[in-house]
Protein backbone atom coordinates (compact mmCIF):
# COMPACT_ATOMS: atom_id res chain seq x y z
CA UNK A 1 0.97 -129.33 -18.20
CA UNK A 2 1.31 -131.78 -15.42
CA UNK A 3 -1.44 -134.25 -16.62
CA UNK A 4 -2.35 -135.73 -19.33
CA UNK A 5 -5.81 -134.21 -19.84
CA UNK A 6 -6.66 -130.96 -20.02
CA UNK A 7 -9.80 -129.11 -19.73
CA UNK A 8 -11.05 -125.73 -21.55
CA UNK A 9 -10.12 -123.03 -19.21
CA UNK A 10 -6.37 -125.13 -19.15
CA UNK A 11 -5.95 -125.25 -22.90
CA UNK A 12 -7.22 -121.49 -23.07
CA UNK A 13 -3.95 -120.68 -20.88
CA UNK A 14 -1.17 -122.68 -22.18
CA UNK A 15 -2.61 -120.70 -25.59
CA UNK A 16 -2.63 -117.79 -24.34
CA UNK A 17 -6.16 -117.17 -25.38
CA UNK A 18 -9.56 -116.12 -23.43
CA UNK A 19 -11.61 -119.12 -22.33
CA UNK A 20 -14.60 -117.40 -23.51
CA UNK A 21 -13.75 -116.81 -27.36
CA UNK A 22 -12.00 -120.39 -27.53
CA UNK A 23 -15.68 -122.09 -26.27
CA UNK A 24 -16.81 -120.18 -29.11
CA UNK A 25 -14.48 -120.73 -31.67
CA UNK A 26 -14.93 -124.45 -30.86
CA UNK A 27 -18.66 -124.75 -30.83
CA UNK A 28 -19.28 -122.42 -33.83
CA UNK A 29 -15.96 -123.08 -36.23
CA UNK A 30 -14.23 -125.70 -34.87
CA UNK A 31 -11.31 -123.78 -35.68
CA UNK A 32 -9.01 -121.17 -33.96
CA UNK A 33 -8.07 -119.09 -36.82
CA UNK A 34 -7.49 -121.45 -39.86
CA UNK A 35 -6.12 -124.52 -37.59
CA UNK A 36 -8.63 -127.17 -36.58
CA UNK A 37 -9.33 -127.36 -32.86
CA UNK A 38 -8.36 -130.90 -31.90
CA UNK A 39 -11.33 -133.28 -30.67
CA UNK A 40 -12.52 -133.75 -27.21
CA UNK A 41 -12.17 -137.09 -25.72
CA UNK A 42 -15.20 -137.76 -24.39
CA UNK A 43 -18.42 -135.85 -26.12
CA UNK A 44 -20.26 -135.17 -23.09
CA UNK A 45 -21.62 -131.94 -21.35
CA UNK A 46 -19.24 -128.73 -22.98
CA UNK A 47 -17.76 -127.96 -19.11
CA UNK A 48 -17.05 -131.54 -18.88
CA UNK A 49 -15.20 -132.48 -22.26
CA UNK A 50 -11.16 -133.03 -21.92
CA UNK A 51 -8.22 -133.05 -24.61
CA UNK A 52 -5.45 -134.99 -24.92
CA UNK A 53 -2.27 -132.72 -23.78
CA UNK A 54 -0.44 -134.09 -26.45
CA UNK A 55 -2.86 -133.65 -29.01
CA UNK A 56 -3.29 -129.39 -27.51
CA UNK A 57 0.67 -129.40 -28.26
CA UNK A 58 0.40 -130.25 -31.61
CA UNK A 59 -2.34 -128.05 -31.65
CA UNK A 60 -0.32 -125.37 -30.35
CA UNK A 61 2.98 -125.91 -32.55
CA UNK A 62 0.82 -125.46 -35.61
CA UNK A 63 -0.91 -122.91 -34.58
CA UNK A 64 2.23 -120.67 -33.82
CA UNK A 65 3.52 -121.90 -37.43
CA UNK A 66 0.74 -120.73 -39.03
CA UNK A 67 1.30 -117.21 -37.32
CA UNK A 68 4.61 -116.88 -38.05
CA UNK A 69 4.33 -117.53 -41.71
CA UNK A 70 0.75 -115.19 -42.04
């Protein structure tokens, strides 16, 4: 994570998910299992739309909690 904005495909890999099934958990849910998907930065065009890397990590920390303790 050498920047500090990350697009889909990037956030897909540093979870370890599929690109595919986290476009759809985003646009349908909003969530990745129970954990809220953090918010785009700019709400343009879906293959244009970036996260804050920090805001992914925190995504990604919770996310693992909430694995460990299901």
């Amino acid at each position: 994570m050498k920047y500090e904005l990350m697009a889909l495909p990037e956030i897909a890999r540093y979870l370890g998910v599929s690109p595919s099934p986290l476009g759809r958990a985003y646009c349908n849910r909003k969530t990745l299992g129970v954990v809220p998907l953090p918010e785009p930065l700019n709400h343009v065009s879906f293959s244009q739309r970036y996260w804050s890397r920090e805001e992914v990590r925190q995504f990604r920390h919770t996310l693992q909690r909430v694995r460990y303790h299901a």
